[in-house]
N, C-alpha and C. Protein backbone atom coordinates (compact mmCIF):
# COMPACT_ATOMS: atom_id res chain seq x y z
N UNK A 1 -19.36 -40.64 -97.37
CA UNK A 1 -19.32 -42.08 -97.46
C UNK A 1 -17.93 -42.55 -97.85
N UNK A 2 -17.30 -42.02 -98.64
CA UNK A 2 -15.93 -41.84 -99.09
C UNK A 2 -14.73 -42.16 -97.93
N UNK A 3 -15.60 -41.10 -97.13
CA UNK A 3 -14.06 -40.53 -96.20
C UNK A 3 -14.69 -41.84 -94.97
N UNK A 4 -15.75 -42.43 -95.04
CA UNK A 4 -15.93 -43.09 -93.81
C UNK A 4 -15.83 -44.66 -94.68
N UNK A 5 -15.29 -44.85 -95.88
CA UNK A 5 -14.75 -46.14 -96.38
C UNK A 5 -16.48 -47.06 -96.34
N UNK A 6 -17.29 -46.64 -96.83
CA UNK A 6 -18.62 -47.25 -97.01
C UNK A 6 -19.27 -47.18 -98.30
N UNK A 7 -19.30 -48.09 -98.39
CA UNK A 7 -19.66 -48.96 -100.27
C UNK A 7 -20.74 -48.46 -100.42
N UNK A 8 -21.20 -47.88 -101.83
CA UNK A 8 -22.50 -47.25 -101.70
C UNK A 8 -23.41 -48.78 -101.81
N UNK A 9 -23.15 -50.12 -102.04
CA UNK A 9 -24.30 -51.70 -102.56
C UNK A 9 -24.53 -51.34 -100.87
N UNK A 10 -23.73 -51.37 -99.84
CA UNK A 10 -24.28 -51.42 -98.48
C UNK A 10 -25.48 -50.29 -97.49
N UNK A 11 -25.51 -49.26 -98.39
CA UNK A 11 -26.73 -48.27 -98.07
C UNK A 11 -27.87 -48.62 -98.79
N UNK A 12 -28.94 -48.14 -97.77
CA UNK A 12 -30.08 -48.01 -98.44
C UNK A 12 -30.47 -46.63 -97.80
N UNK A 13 -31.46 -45.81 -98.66
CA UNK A 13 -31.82 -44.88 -98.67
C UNK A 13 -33.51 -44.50 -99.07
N UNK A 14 -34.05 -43.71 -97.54
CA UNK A 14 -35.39 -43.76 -97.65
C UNK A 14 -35.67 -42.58 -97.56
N UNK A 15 -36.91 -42.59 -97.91
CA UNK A 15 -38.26 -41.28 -97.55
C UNK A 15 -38.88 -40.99 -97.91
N UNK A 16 -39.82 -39.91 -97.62
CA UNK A 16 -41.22 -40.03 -97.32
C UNK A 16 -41.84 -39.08 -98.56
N UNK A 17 -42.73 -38.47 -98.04
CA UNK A 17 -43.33 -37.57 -99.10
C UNK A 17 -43.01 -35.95 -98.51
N UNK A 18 -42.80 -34.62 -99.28
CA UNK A 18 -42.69 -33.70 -99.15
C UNK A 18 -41.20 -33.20 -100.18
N UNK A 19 -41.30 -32.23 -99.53
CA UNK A 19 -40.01 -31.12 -100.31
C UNK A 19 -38.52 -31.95 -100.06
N UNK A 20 -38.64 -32.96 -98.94
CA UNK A 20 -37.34 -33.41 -98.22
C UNK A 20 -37.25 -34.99 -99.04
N UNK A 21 -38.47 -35.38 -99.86
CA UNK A 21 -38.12 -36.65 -100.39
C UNK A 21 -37.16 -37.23 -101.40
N UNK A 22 -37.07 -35.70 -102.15
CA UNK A 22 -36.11 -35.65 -103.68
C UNK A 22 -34.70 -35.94 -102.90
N UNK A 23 -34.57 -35.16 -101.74
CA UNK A 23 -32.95 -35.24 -101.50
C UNK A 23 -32.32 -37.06 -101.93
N UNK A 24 -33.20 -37.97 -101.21
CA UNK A 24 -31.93 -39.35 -101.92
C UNK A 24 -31.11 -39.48 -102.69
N UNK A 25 -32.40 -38.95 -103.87
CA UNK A 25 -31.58 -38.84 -105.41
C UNK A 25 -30.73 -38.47 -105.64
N UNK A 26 -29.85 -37.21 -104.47
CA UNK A 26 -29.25 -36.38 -104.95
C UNK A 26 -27.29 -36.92 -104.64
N UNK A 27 -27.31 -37.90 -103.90
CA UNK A 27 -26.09 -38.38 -103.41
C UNK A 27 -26.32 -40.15 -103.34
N UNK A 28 -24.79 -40.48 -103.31
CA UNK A 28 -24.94 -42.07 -103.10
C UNK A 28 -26.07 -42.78 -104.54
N UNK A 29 -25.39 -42.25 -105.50
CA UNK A 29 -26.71 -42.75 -106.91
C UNK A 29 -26.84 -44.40 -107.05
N UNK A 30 -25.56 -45.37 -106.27
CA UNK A 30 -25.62 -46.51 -106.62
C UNK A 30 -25.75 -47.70 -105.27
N UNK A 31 -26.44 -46.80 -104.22
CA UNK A 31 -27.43 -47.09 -103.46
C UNK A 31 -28.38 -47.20 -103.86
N UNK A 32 -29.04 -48.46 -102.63
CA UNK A 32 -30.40 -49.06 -102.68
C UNK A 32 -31.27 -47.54 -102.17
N UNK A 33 -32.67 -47.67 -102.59
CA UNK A 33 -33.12 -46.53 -102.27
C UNK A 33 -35.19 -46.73 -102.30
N UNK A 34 -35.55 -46.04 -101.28
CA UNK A 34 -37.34 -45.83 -101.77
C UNK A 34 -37.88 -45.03 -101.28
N UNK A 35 -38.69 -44.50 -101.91
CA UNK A 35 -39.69 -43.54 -101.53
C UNK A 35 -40.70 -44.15 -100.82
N UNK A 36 -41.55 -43.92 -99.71
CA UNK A 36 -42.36 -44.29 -99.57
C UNK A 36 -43.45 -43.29 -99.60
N UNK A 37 -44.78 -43.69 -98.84
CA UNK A 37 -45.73 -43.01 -98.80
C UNK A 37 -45.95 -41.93 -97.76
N UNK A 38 -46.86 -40.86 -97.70
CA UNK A 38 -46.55 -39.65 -96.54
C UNK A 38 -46.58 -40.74 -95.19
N UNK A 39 -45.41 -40.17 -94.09
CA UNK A 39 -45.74 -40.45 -93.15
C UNK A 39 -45.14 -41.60 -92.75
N UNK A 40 -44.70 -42.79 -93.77
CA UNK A 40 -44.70 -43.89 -93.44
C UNK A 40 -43.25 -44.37 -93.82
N UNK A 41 -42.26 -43.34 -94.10
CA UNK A 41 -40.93 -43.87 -94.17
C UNK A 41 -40.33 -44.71 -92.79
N UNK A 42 -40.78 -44.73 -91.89
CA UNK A 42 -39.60 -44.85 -90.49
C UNK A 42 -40.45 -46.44 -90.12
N UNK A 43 -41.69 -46.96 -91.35
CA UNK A 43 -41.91 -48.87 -90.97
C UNK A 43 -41.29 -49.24 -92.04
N UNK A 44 -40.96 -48.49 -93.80
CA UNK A 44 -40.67 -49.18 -94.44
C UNK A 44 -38.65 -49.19 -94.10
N UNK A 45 -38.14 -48.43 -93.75
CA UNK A 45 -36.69 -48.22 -92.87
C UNK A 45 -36.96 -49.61 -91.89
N UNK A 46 -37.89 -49.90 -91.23
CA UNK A 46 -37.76 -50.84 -90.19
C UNK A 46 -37.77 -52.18 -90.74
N UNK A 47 -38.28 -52.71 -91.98
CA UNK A 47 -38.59 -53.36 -92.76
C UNK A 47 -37.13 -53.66 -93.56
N UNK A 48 -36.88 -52.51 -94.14
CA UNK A 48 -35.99 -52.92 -94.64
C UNK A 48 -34.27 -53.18 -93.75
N UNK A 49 -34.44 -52.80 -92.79
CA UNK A 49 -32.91 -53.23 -91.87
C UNK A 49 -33.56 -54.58 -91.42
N UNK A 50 -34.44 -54.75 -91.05
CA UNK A 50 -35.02 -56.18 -90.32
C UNK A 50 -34.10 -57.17 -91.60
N UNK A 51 -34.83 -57.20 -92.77
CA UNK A 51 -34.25 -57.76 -93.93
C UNK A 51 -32.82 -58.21 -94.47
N UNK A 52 -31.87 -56.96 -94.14
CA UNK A 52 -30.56 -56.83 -93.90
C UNK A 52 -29.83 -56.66 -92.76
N UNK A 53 -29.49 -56.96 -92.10
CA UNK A 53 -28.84 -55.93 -90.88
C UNK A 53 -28.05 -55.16 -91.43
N UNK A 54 -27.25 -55.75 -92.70
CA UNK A 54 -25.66 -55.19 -92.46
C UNK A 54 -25.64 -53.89 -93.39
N UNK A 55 -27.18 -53.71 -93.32
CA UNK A 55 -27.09 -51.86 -94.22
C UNK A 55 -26.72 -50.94 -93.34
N UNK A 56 -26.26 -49.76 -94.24
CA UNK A 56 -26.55 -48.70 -93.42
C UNK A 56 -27.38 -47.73 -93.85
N UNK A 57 -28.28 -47.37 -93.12
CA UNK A 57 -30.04 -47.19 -93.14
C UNK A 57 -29.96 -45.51 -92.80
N UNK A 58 -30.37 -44.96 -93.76
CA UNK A 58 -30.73 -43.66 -93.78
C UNK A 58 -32.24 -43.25 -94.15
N UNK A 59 -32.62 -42.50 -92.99
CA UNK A 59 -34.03 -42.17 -93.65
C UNK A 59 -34.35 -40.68 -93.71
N UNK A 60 -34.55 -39.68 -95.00
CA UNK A 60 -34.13 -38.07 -94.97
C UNK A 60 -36.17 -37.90 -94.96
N UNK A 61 -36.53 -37.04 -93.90
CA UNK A 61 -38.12 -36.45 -93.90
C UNK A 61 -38.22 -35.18 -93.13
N UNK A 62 -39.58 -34.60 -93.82
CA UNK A 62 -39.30 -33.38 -93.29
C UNK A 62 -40.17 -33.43 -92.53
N UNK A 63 -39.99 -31.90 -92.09
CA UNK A 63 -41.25 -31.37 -90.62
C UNK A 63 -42.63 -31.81 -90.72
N UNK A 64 -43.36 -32.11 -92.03
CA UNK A 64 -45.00 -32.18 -92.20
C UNK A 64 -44.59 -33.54 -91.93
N UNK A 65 -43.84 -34.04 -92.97
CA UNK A 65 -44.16 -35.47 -93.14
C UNK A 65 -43.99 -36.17 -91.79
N UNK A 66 -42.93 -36.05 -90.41
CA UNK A 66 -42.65 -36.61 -89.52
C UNK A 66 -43.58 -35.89 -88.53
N UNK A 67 -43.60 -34.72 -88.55
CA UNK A 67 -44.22 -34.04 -87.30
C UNK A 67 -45.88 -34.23 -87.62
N UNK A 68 -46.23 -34.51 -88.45
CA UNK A 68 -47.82 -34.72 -88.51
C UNK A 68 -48.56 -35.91 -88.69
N UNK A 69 -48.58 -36.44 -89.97
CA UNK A 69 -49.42 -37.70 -90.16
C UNK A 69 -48.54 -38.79 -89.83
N UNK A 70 -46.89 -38.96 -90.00
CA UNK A 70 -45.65 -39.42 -89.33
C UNK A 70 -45.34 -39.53 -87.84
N UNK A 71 -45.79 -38.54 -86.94
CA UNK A 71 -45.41 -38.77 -86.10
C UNK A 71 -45.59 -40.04 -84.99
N UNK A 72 -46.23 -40.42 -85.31
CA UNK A 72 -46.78 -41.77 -84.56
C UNK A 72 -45.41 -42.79 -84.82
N UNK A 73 -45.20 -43.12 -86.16
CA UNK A 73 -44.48 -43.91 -86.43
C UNK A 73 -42.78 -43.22 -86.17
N UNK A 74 -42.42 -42.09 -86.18
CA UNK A 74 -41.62 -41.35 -85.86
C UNK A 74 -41.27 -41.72 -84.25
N UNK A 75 -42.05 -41.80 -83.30
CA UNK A 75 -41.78 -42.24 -82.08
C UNK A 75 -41.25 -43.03 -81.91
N UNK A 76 -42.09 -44.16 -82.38
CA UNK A 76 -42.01 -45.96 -82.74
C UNK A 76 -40.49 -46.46 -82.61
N UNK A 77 -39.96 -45.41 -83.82
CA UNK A 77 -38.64 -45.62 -84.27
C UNK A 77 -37.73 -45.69 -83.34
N UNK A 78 -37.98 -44.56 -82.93
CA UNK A 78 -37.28 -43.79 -82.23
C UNK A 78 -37.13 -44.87 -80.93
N UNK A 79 -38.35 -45.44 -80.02
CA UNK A 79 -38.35 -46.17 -79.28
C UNK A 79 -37.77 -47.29 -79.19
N UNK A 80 -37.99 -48.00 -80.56
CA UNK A 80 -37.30 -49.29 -80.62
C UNK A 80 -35.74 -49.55 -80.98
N UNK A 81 -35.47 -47.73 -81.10
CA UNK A 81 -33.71 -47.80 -81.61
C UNK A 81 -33.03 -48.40 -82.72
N UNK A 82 -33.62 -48.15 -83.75
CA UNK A 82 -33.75 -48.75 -84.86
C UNK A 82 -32.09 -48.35 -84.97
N UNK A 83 -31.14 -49.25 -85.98
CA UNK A 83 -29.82 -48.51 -86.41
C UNK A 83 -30.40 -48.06 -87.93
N UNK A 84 -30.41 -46.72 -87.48
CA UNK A 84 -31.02 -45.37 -88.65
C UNK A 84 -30.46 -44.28 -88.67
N UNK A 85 -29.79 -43.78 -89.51
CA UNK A 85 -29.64 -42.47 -89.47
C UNK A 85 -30.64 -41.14 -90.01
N UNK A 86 -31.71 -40.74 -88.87
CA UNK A 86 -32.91 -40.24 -89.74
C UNK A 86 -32.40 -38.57 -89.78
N UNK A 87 -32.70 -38.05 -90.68
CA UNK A 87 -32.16 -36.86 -90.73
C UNK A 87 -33.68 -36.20 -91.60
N UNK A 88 -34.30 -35.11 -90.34
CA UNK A 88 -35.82 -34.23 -90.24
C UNK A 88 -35.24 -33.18 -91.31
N UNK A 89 -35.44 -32.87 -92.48
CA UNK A 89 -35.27 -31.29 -92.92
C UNK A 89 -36.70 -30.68 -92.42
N UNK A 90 -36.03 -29.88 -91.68
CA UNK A 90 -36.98 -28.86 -90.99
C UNK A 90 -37.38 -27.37 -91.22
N UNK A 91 -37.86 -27.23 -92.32
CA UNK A 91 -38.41 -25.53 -92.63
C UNK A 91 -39.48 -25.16 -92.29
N UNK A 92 -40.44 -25.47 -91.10
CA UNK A 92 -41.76 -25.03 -90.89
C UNK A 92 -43.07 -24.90 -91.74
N UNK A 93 -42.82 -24.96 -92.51
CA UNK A 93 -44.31 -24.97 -93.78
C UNK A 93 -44.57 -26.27 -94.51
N UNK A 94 -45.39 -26.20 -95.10
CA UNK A 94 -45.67 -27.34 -95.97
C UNK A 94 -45.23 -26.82 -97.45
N UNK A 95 -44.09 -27.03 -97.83
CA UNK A 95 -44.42 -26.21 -99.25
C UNK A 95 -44.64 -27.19 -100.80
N UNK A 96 -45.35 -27.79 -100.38
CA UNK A 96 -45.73 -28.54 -101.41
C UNK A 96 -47.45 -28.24 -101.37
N UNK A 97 -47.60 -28.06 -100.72
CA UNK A 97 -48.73 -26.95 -100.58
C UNK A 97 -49.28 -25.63 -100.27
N UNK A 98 -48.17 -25.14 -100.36
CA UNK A 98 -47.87 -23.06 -100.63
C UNK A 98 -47.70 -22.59 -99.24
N UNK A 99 -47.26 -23.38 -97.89
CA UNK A 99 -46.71 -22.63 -97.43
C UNK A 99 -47.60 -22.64 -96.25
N UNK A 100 -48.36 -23.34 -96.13
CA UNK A 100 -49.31 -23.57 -94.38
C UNK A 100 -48.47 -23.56 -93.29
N UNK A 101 -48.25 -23.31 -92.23
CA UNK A 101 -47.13 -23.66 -90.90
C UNK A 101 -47.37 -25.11 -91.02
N UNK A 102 -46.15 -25.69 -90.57
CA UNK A 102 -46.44 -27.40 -90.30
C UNK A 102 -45.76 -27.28 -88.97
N UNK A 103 -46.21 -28.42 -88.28
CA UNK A 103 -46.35 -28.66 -86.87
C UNK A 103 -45.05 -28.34 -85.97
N UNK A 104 -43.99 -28.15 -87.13
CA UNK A 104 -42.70 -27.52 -86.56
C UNK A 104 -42.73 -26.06 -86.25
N UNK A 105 -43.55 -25.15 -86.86
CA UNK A 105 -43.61 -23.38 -86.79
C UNK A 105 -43.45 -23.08 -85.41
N UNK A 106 -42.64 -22.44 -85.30
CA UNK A 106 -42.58 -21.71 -83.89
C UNK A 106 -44.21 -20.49 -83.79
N UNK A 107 -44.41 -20.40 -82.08
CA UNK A 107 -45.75 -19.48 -82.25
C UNK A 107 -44.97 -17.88 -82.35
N UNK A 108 -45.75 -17.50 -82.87
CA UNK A 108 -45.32 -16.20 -83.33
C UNK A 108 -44.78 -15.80 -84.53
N UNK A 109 -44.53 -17.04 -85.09
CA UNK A 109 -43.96 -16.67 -86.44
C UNK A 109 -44.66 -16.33 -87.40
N UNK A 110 -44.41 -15.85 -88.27
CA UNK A 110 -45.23 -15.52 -89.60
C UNK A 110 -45.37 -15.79 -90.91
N UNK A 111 -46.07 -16.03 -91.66
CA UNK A 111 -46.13 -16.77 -92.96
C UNK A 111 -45.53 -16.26 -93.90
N UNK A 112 -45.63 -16.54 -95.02
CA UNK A 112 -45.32 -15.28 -96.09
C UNK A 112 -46.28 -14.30 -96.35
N UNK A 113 -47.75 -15.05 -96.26
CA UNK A 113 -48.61 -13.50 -96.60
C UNK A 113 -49.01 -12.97 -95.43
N UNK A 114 -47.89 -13.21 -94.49
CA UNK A 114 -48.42 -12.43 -92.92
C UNK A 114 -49.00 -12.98 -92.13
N UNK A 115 -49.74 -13.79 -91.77
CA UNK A 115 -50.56 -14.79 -91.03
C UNK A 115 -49.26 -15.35 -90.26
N UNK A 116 -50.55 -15.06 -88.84
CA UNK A 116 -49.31 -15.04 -87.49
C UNK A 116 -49.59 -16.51 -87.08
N UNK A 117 -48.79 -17.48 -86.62
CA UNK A 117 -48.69 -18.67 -86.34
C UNK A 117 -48.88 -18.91 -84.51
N UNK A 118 -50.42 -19.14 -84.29
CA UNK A 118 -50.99 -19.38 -82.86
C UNK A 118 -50.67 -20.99 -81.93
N UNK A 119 -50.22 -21.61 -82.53
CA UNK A 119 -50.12 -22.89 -82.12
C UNK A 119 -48.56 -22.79 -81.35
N UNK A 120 -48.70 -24.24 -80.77
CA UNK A 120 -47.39 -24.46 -80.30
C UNK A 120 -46.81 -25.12 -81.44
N UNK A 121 -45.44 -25.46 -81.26
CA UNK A 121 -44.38 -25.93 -82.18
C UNK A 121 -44.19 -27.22 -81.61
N UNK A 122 -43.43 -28.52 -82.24
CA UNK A 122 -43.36 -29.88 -81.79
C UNK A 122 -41.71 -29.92 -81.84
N UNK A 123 -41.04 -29.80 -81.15
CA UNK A 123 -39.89 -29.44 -80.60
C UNK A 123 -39.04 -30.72 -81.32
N UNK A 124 -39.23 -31.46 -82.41
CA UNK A 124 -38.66 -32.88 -82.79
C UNK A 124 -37.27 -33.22 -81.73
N UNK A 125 -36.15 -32.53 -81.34
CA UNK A 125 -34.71 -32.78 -80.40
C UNK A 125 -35.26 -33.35 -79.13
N UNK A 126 -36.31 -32.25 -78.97
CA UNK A 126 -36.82 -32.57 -77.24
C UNK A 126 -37.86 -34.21 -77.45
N UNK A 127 -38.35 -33.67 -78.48
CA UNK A 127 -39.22 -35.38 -78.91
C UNK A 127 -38.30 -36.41 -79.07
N UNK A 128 -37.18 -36.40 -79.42
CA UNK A 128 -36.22 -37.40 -79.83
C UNK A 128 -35.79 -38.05 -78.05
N UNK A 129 -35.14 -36.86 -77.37
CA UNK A 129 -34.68 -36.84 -76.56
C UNK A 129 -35.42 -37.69 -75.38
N UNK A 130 -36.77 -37.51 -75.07
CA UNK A 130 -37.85 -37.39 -74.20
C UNK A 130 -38.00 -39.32 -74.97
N UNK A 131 -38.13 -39.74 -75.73
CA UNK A 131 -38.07 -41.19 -76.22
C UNK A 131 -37.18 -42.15 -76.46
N UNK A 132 -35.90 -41.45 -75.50
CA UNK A 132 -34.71 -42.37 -75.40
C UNK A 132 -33.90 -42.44 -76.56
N UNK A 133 -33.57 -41.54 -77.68
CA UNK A 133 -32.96 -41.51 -78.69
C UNK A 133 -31.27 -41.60 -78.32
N UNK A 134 -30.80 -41.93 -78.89
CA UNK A 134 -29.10 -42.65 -78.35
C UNK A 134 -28.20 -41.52 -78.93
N UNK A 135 -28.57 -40.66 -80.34
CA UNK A 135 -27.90 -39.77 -80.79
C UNK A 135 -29.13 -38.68 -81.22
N UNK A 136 -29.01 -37.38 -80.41
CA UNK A 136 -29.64 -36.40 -81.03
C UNK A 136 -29.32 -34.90 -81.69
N UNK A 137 -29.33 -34.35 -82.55
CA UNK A 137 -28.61 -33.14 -82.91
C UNK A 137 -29.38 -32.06 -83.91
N UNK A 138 -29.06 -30.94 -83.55
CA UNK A 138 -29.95 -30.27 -84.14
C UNK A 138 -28.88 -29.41 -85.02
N UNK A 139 -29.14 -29.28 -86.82
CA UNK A 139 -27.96 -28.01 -86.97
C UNK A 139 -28.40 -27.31 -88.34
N UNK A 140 -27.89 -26.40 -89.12
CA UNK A 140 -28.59 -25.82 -90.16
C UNK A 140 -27.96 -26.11 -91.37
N UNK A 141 -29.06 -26.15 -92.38
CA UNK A 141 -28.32 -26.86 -93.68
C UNK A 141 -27.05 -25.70 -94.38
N UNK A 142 -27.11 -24.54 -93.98
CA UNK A 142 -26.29 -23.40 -94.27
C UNK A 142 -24.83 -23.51 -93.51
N UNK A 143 -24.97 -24.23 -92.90
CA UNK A 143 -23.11 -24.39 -92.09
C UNK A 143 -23.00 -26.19 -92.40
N UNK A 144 -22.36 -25.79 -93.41
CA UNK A 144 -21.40 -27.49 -93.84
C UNK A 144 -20.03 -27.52 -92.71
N UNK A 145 -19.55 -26.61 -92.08
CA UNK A 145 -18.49 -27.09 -90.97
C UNK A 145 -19.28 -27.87 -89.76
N UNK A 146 -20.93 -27.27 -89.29
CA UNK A 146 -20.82 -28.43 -88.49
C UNK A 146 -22.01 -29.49 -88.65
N UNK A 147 -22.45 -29.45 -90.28
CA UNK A 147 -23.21 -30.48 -90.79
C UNK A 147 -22.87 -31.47 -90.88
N UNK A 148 -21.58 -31.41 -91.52
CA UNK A 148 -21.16 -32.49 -92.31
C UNK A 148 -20.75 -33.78 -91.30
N UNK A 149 -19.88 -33.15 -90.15
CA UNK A 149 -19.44 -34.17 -88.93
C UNK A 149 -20.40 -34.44 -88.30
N UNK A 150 -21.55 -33.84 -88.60
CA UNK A 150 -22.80 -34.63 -87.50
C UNK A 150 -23.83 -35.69 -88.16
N UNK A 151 -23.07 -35.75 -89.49
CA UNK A 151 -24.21 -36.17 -90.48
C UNK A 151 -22.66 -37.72 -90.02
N UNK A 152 -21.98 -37.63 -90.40
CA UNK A 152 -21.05 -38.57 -90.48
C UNK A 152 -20.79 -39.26 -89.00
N UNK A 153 -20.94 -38.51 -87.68
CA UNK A 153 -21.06 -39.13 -86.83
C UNK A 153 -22.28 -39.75 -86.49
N UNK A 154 -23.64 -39.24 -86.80
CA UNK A 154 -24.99 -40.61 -86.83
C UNK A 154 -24.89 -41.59 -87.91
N UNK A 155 -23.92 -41.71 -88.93
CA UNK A 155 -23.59 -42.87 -90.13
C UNK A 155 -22.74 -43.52 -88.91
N UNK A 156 -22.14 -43.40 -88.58
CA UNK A 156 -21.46 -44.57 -87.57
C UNK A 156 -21.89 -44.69 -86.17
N UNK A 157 -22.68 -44.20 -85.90
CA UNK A 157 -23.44 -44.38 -84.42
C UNK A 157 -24.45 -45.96 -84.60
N UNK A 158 -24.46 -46.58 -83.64
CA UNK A 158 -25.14 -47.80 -83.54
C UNK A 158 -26.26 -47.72 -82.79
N UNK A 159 -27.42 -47.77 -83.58
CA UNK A 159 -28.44 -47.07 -82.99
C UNK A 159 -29.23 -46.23 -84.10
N UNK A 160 -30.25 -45.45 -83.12
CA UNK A 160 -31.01 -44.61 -83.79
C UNK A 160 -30.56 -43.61 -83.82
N UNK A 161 -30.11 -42.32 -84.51
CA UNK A 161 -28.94 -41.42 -84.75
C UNK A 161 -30.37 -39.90 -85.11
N UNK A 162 -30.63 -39.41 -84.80
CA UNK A 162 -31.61 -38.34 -85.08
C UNK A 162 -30.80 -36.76 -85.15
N UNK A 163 -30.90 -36.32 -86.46
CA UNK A 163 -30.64 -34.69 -86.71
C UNK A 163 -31.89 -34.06 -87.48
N UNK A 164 -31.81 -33.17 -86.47
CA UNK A 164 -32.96 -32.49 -87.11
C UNK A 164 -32.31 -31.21 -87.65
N UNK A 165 -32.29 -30.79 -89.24
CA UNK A 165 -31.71 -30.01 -89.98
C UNK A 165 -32.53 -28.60 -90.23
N UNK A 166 -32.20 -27.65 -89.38
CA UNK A 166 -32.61 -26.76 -89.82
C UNK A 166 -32.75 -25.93 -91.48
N UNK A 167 -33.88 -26.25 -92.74
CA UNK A 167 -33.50 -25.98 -93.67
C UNK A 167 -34.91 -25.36 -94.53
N UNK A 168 -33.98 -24.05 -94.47
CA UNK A 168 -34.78 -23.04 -94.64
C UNK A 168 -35.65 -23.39 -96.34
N UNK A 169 -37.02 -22.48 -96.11
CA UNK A 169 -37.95 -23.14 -97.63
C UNK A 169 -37.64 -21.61 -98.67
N UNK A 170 -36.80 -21.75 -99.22
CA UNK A 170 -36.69 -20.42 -100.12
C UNK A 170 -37.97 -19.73 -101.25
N UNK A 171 -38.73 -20.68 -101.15
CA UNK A 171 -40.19 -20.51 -101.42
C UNK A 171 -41.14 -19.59 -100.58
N UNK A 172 -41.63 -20.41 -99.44
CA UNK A 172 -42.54 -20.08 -98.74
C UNK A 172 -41.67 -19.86 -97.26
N UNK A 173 -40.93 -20.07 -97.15
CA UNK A 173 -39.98 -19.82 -95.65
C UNK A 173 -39.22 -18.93 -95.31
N UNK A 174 -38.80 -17.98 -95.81
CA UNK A 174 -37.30 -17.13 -95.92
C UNK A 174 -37.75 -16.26 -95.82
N UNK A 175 -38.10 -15.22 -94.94
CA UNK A 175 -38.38 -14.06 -95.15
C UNK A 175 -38.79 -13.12 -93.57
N UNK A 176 -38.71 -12.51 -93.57
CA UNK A 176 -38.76 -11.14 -92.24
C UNK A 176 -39.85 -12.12 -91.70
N UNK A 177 -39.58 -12.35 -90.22
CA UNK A 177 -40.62 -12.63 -89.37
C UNK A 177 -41.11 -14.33 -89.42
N UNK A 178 -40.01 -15.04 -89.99
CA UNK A 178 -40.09 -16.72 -90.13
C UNK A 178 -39.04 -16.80 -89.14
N UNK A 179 -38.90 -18.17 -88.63
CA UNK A 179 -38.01 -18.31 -87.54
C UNK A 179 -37.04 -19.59 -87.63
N UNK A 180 -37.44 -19.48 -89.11
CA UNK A 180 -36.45 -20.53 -90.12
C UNK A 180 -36.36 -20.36 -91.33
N UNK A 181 -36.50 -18.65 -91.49
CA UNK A 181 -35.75 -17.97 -92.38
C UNK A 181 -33.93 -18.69 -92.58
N UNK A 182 -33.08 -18.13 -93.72
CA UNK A 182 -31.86 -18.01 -93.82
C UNK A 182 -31.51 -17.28 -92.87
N UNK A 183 -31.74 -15.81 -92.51
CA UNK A 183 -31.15 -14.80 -91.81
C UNK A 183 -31.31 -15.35 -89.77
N UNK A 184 -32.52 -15.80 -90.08
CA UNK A 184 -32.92 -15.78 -88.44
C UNK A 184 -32.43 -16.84 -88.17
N UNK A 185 -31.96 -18.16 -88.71
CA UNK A 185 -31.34 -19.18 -88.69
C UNK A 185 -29.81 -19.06 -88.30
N UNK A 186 -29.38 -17.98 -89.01
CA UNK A 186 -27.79 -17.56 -88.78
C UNK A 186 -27.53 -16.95 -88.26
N UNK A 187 -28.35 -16.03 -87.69
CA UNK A 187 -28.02 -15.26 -85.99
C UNK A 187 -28.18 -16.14 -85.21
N UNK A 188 -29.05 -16.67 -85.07
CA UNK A 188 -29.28 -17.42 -83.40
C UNK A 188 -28.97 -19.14 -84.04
């Protein structure tokens, strides 16, 4: 925000429920900011730019929260081109509930207590993409060389700006046979 000369009174900062909601807190402390309820960050984001234009609108959610009871409204967004910078942390599980696959798991992958993952995966880039999204990018929270410029180029994109962050659950995610492990993340 610094290096792109943006006042933290002019952000606001949203999201939803899960492991990905705490992040706000963690930057920009004298930004506007809310939590909302599962699922439903990307009407109260719409709500609140309607209100202002002249914010700049960040909304941080993860894989359960957008790819499941979210996704409806996740489209929405996406459709109407909201100027948002939504940024998916994406680790495949739910770990606010020990670790279930969430609708992001690739098939084949595996849990922590072994349980093989039969479903398909919800591809969020190709979902972004496939709904007319103006900026889409996919990258891992473990490489700040090409996080950081993609996080800073959807802050100035006009429009709906979508990264979906590969970010591994050191809990319930990381481990032999996840496909958003640390390790399997940084090979491929």
């Amino acid at each position: 925000f610094w290096e792109l000369d943006i006042e933290p009174y002019k952000v606001a900062k949203m999201s939803g429920i899960g492991c990905s909601s705490k992040t706000p807190a963690y930057f920009l402390k004298e930004a506007h900011g809310f939590n909302s309820v599962h699922g439903r960050m990307p009407s109260i984001a719409s709500g609140a730019g309607a209100a202002n234009r002249d914010l700049v609108m960040i909304g941080v959610s993860g894989d359960g929260d957008s790819l499941s009871i979210g996704l409806g409204q996740l489209c929405h967004v996406i459709r109407r081109n909201l100027n948002l910078l939504y940024v998916l942390e994406n680790n495949g599980v739910y770990g606010l509930t020990k670790g279930q696959f969430s609708a992001s798991a690739d098939p084949g992958s595996t849990s922590k207590k072994g349980d093989i993952n039969s479903m398909e995966a919800i591809d969020s880039v190709l979902l972004a993409l496939t709904l007319g999204a103006t900026f889409v990018a996919r990258s891992f929270s473990g490489d700040k060389a090409q996080l950081v410029p993609l996080i800073k180029a959807g802050l100035t994109h006009k429009g709906f700006a979508f990264i979906d962050v590969i970010s591994p659950c050191v809990t319930f995610n990381d481990h032999e046979g996840s496909t958003k492990s640390y390790a399997y993340t940084r090979e491929h």
